[in-house]
C-alpha atoms as a PDB file:
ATOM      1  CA  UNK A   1    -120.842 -87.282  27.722  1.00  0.00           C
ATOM      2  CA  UNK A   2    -119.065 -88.971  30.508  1.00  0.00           C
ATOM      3  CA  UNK A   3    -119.042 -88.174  33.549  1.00  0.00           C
ATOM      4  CA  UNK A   4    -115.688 -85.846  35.069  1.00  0.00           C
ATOM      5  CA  UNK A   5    -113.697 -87.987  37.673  1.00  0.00           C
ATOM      6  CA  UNK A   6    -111.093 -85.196  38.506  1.00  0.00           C
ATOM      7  CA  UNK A   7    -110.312 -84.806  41.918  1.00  0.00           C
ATOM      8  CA  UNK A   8    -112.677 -82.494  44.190  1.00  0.00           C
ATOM      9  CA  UNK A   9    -111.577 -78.894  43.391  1.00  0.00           C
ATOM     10  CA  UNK A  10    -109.452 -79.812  40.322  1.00  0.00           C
ATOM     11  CA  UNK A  11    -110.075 -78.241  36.918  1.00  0.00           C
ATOM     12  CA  UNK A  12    -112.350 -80.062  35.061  1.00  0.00           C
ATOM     13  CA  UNK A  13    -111.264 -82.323  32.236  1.00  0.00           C
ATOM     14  CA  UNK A  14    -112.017 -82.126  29.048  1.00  0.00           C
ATOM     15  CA  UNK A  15    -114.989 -84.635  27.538  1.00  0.00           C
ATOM     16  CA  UNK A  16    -111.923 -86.178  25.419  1.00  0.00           C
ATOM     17  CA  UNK A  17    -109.530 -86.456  28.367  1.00  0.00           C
ATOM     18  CA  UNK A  18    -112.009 -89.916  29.354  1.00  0.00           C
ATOM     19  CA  UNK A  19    -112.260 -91.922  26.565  1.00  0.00           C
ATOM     20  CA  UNK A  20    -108.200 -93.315  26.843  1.00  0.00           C
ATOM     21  CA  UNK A  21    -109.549 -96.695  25.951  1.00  0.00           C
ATOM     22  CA  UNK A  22    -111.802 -96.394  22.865  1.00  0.00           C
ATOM     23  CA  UNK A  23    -108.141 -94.144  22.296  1.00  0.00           C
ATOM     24  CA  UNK A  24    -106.262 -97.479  22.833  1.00  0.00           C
ATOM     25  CA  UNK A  25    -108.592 -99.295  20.414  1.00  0.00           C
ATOM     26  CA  UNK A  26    -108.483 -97.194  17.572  1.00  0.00           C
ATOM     27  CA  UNK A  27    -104.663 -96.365  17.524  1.00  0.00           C
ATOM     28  CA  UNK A  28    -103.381-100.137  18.689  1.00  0.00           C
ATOM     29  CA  UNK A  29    -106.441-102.759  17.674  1.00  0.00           C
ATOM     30  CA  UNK A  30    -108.507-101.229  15.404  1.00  0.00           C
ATOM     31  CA  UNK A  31    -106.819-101.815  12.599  1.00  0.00           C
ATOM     32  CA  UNK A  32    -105.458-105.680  13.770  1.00  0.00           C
ATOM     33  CA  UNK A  33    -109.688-106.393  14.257  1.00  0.00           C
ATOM     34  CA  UNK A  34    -110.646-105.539  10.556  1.00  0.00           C
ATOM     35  CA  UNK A  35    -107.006-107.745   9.404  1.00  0.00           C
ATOM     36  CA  UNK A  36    -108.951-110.408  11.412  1.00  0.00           C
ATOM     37  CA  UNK A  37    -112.261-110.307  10.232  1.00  0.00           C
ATOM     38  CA  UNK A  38    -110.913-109.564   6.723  1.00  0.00           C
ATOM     39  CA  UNK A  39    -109.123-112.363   7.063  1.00  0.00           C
ATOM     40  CA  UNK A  40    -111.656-114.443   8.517  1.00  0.00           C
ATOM     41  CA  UNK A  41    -114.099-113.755   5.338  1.00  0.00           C
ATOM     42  CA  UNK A  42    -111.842-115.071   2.837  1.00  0.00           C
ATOM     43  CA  UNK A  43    -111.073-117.905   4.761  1.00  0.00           C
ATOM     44  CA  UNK A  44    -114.763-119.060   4.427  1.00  0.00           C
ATOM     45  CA  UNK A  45    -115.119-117.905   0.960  1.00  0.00           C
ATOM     46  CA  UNK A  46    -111.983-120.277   0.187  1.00  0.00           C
ATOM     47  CA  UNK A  47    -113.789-123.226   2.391  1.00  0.00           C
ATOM     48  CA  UNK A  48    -117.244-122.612  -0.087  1.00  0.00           C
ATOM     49  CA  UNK A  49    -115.808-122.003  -3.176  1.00  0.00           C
ATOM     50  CA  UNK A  50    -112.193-122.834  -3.454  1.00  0.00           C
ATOM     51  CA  UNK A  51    -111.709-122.283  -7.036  1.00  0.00           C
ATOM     52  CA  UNK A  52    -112.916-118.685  -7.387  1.00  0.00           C
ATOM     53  CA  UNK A  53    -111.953-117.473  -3.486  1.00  0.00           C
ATOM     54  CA  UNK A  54    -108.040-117.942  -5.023  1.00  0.00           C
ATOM     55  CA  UNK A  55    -108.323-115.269  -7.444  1.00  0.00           C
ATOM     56  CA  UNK A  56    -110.823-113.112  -5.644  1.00  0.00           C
ATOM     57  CA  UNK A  57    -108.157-113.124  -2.604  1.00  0.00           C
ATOM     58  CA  UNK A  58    -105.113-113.357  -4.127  1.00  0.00           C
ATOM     59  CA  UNK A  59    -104.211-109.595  -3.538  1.00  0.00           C
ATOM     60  CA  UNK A  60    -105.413-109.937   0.178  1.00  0.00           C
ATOM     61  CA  UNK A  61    -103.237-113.389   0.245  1.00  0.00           C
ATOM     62  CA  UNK A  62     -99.911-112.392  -1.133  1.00  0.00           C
ATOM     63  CA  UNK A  63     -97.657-109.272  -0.864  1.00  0.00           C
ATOM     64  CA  UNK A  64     -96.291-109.149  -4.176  1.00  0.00           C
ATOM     65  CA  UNK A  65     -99.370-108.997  -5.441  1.00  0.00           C
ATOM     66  CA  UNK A  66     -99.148-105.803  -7.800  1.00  0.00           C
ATOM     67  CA  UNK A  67    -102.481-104.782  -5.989  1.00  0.00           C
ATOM     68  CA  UNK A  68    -101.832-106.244  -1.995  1.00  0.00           C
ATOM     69  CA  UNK A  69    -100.437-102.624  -1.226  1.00  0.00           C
ATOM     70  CA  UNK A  70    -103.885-100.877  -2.834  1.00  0.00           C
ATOM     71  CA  UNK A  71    -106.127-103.345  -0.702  1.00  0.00           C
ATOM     72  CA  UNK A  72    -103.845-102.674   2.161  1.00  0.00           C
ATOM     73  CA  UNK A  73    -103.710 -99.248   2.080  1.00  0.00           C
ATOM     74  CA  UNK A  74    -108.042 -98.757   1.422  1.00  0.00           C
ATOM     75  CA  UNK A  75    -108.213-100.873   4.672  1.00  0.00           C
ATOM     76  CA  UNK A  76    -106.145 -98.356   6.474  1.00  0.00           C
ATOM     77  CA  UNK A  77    -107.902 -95.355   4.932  1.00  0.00           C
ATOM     78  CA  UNK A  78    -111.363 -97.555   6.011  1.00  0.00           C
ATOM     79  CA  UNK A  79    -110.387 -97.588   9.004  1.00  0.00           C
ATOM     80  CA  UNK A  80    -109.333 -94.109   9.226  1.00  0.00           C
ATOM     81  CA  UNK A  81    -113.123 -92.752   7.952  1.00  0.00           C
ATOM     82  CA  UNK A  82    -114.370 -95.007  10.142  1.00  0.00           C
ATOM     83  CA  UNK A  83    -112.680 -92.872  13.179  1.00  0.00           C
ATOM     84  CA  UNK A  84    -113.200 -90.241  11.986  1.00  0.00           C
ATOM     85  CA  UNK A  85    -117.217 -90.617  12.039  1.00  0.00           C
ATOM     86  CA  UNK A  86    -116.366 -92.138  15.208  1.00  0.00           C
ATOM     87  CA  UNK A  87    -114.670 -88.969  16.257  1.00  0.00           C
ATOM     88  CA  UNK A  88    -117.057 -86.620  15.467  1.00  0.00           C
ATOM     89  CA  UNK A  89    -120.253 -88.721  17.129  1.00  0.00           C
ATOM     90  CA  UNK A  90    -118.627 -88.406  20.656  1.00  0.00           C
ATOM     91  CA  UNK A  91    -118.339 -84.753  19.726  1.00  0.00           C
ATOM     92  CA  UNK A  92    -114.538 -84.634  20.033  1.00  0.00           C
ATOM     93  CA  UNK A  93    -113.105 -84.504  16.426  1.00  0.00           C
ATOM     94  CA  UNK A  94    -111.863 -81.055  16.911  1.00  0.00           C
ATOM     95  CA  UNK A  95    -110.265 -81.477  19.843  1.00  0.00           C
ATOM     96  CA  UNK A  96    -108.449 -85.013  18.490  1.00  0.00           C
ATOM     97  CA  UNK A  97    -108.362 -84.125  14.768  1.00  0.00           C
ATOM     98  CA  UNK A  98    -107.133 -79.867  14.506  1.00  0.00           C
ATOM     99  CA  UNK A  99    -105.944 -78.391  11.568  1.00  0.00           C
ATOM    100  CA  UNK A 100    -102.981 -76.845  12.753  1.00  0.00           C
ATOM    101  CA  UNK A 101    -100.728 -74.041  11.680  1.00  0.00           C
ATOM    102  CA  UNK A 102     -98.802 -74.340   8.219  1.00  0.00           C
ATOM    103  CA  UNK A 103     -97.311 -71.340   8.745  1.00  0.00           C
ATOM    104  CA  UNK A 104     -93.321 -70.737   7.164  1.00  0.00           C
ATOM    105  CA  UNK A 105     -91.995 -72.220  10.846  1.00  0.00           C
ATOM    106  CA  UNK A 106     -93.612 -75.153  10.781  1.00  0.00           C
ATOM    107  CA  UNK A 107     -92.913 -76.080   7.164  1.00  0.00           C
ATOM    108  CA  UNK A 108     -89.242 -76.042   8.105  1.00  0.00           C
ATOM    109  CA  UNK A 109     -90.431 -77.949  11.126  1.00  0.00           C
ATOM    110  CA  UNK A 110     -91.247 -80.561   8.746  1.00  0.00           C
ATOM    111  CA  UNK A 111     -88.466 -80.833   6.476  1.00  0.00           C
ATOM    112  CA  UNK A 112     -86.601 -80.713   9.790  1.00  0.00           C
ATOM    113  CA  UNK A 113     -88.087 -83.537  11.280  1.00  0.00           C
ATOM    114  CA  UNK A 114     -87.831 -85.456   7.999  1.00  0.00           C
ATOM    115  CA  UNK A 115     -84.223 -84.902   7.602  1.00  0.00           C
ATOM    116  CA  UNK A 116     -83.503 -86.099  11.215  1.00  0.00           C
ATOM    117  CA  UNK A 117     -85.487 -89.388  10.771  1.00  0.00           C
ATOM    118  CA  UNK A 118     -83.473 -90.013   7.829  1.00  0.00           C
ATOM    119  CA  UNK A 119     -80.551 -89.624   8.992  1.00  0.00           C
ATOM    120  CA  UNK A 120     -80.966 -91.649  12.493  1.00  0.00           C
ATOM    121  CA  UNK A 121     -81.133 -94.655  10.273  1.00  0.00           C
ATOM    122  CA  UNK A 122     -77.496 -95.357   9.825  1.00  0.00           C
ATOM    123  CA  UNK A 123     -76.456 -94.932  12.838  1.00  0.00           C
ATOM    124  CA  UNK A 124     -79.380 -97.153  14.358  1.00  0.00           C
ATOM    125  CA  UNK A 125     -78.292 -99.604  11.926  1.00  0.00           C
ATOM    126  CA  UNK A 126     -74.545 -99.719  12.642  1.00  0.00           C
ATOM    127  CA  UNK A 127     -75.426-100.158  15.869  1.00  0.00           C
ATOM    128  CA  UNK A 128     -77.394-102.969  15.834  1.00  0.00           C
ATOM    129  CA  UNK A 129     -74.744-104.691  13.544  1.00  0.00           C
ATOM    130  CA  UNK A 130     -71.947-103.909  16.173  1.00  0.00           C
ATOM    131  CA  UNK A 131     -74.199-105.556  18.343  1.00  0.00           C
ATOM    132  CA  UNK A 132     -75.668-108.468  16.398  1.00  0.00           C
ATOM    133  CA  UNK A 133     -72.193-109.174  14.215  1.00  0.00           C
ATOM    134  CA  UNK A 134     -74.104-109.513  10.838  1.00  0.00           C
ATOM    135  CA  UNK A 135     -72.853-108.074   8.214  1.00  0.00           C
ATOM    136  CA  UNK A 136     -76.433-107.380   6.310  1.00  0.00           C
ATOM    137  CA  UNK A 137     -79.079-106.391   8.684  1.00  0.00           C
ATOM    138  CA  UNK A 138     -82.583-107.304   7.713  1.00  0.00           C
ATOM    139  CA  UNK A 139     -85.563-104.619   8.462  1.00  0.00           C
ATOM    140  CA  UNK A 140     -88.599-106.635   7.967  1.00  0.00           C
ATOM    141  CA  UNK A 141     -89.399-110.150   9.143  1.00  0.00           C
ATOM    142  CA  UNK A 142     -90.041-112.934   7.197  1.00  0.00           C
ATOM    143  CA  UNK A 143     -93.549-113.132   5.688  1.00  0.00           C
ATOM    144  CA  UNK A 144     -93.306-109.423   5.598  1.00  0.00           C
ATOM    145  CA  UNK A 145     -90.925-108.696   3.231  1.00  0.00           C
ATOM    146  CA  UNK A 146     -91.731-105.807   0.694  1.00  0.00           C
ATOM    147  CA  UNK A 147     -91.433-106.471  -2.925  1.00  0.00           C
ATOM    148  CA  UNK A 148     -90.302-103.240  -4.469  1.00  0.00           C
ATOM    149  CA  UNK A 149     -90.956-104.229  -8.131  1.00  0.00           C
ATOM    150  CA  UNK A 150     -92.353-101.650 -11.017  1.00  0.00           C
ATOM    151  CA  UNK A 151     -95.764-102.964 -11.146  1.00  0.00           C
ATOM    152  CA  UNK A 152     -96.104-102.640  -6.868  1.00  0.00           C
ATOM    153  CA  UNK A 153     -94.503 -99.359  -6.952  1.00  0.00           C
ATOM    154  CA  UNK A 154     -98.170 -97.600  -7.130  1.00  0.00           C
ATOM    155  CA  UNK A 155     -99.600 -99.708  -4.814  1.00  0.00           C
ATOM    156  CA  UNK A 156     -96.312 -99.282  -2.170  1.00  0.00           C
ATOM    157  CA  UNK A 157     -96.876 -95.275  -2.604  1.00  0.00           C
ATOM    158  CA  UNK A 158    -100.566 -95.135  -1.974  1.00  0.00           C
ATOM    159  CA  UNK A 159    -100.352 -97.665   0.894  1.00  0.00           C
ATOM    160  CA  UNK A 160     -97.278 -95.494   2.540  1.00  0.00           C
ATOM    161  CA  UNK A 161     -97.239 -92.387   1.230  1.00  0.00           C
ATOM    162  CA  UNK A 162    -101.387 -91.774   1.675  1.00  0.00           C
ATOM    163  CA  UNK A 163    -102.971 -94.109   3.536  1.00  0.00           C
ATOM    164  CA  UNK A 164    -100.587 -94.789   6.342  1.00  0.00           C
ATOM    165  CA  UNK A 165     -99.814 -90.995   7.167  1.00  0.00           C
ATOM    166  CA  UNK A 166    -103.539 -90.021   7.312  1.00  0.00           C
ATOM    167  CA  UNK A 167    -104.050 -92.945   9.579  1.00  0.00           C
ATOM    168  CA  UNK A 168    -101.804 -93.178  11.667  1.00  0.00           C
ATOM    169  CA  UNK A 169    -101.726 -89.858  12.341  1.00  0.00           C
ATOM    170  CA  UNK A 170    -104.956 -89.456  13.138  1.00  0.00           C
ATOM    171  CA  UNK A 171    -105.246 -92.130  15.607  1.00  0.00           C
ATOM    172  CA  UNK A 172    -101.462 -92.119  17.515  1.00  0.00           C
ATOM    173  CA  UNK A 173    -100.714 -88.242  17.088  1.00  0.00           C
ATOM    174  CA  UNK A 174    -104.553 -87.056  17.156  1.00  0.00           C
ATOM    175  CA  UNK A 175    -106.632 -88.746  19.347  1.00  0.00           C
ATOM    176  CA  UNK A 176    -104.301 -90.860  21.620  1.00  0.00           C
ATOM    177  CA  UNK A 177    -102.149 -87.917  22.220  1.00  0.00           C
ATOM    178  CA  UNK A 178    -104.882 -85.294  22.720  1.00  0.00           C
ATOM    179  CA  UNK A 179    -106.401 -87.479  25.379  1.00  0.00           C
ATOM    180  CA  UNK A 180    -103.054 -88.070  27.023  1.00  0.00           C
ATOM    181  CA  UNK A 181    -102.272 -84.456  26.826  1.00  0.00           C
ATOM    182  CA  UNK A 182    -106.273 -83.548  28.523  1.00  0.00           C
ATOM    183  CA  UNK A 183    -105.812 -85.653  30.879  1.00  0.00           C
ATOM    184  CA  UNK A 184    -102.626 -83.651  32.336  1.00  0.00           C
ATOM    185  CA  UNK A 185     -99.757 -85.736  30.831  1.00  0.00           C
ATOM    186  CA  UNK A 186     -96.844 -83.569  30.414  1.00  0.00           C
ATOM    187  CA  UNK A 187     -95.882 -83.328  27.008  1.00  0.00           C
ATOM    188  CA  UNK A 188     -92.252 -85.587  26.755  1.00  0.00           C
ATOM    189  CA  UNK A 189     -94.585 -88.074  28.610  1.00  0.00           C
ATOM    190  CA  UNK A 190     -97.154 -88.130  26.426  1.00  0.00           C
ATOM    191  CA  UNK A 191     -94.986 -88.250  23.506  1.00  0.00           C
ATOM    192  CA  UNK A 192     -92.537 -90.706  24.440  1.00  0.00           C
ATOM    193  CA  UNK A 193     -95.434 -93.136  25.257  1.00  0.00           C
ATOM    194  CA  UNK A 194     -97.311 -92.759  21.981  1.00  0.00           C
ATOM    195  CA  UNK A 195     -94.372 -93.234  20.127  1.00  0.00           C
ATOM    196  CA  UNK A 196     -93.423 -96.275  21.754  1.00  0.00           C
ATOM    197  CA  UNK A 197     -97.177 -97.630  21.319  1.00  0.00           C
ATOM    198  CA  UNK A 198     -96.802 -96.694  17.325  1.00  0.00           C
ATOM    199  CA  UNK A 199     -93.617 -98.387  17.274  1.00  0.00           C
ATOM    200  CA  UNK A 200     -95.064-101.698  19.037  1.00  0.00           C
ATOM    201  CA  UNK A 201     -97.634-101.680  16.353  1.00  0.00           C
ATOM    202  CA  UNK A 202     -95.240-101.960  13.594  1.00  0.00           C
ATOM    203  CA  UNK A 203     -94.515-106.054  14.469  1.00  0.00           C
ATOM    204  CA  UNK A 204     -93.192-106.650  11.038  1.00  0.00           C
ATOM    205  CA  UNK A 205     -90.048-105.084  11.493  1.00  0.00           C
ATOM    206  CA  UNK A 206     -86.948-106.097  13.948  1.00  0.00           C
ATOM    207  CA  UNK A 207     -85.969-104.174  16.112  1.00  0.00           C
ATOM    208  CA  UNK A 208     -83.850-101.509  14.829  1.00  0.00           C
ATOM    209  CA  UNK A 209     -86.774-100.982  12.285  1.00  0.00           C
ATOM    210  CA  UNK A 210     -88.696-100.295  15.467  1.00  0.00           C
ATOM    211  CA  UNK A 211     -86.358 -97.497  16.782  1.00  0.00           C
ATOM    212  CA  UNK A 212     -86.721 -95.773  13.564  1.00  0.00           C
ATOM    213  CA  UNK A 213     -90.471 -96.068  14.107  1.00  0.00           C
ATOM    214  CA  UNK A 214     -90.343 -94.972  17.427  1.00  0.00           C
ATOM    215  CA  UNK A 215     -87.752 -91.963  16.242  1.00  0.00           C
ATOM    216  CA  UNK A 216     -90.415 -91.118  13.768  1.00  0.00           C
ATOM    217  CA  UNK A 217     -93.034 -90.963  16.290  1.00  0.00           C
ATOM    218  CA  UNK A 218     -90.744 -88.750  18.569  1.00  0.00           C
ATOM    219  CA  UNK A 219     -90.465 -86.291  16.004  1.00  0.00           C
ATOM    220  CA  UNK A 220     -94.275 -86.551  15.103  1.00  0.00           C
ATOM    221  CA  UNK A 221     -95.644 -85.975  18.319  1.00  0.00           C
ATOM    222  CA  UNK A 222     -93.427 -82.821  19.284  1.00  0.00           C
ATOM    223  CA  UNK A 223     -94.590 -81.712  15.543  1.00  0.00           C
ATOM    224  CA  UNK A 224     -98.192 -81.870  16.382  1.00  0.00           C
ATOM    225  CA  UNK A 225     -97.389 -80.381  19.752  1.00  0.00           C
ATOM    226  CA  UNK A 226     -95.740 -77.479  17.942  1.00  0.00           C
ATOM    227  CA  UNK A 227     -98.293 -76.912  15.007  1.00  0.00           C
ATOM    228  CA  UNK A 228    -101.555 -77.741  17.250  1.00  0.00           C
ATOM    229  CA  UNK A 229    -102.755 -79.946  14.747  1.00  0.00           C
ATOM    230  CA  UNK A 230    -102.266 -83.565  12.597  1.00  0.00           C
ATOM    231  CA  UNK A 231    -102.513 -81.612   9.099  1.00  0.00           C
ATOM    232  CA  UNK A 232     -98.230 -81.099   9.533  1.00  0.00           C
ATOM    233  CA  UNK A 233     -97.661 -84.653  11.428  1.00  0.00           C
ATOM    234  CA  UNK A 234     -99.571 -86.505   8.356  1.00  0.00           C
ATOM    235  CA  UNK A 235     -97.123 -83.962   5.761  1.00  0.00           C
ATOM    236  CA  UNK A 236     -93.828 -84.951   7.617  1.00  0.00           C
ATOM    237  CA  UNK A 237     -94.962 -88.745   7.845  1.00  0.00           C
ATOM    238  CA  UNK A 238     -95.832 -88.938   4.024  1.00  0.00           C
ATOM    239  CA  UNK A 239     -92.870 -87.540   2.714  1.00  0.00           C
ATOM    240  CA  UNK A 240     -90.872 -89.537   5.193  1.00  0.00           C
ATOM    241  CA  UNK A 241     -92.297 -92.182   3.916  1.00  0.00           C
ATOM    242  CA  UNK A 242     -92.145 -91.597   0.155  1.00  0.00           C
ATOM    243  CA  UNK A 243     -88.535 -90.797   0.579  1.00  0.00           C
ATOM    244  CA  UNK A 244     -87.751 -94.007   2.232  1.00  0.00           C
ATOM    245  CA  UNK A 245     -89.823 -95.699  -0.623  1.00  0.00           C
ATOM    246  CA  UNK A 246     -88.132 -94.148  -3.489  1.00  0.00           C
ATOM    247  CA  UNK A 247     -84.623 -94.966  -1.662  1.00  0.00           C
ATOM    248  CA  UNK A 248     -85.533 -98.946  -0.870  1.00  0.00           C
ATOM    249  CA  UNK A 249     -87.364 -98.817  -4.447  1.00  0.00           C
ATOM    250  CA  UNK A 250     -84.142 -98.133  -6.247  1.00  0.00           C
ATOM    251  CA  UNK A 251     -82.028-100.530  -3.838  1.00  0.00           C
ATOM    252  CA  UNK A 252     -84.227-103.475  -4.990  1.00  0.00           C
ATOM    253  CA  UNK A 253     -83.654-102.581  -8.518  1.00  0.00           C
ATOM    254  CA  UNK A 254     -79.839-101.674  -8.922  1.00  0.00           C
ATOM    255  CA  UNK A 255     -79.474-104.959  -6.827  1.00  0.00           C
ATOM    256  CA  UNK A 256     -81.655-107.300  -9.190  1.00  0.00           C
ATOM    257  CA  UNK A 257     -80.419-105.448 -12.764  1.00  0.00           C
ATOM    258  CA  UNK A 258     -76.737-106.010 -11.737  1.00  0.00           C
END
């Protein structure tokens, strides 16, 4: 345990309230430092045995690899276990990782706040065409771009609709926030400034992808605020996210069959 650095007199703070930067780590770096070293790995493998690192890697390599989504989305869930353990050595998993209330309320809650995201999207979009005078605004960058194809549909739902919710929850809307929040943040604060950290993370998008992930955070973090826990944050996210899936999913399709 740490040692409380509250003012003379103050409350004391919460065990949780002073570890903001192993908070920072797991929520904004964690994830890029196992990319790395993933990436590192395959790049010697490739240097000592070119002809079998190609097929070994491939779905590490390439998006549209029908199984780059799968790999993807077991790295985030990796990296998610490996919090969690991480969580509950320091002692602090309830405090970062709650339950929460499922009660009628905040299952409306959640539809709610999925139905809002959803619908910020045109007008974020619109906007940003007004403002960039293109008449087809792109969401990802290049080297990103998602392949929405039958045989990476499976792979795009468990990456998005599983792996990514549990995740990202856990680290942006449970630990970072609850630390924020112990350490006297008010809550808007705390919010706004996790959101805008989750959005950062998302690099692959432009910008008006990056207001919708920052919208999504919003309505995230004043659902965990509301519920007192990540189990209705990690419900809204994934069927945010499979909705959005489903939607781009049969875009792709009716575009390439016509």
């Amino acid at each position: 345990m740490q040692p409380d650095t509250s003012e003379p007199g103050a409350p004391l703070k919460p065990p949780i309230a002073h570890m903001w930067i192993s908070a920072l780590f797991w929520s904004i770096a964690a994830l890029s430092v196992i990319t790395w070293l993933i990436s590192e790995v395959s790049f010697l493998h490739e240097y000592a045995a070119p002809s079998v690192a190609e097929a070994v890697w491939a779905p590490w390599w390439y998006n549209d690899h029908p199984l780059s989504q799968i790999v993807w989305g077991l790295v985030m869930l990796g990296c998610g276990a490996g919090l969690w353990v991480w969580l509950g050595h320091r002692g602090v998993r309830h405090e970062a990782a709650p339950r929460g209330d499922l009660g009628p309320l905040i299952i409306f809650l959640i539809f709610a706040s999925v139905a809002v995201n959803w619908y910020a999207f045109a007008p974020i979009d619109y906007i940003a065409l007004q403002l960039t005078g293109q008449e087809v605004l792109p969401v990802e960058k290049p080297g990103y771009e998602t392949t929405y194809a039958p045989e990476t549909l499976p792979g795009e739902l468990f990456s998005a609709v599983i792996a990514a919710p549990v995740f990202e929850e856990l680290a942006f809307r449970g630990f970072l926030l609850s630390v924020l929040l112990a350490r006297g943040w008010p809550v808007w604060m705390s919010v706004t400034a996790v959101a805008a950290l989750f959005a950062g993370t998302h690099e692959q998008y432009y910008l008006s992808g990056q207001i919708s992930v920052f919208i999504l955070g919003v309505l995230m973090g004043y659902l965990r605020v509301a519920s007192g826990g990540i189990a209705a944050p990690i419900l809204a996210h994934a069927l945010s996210n499979l909705i959005v899936t489903f939607y781009n999913f049969s875009i792709d399709n009716s575009v390439s069959s016509s």
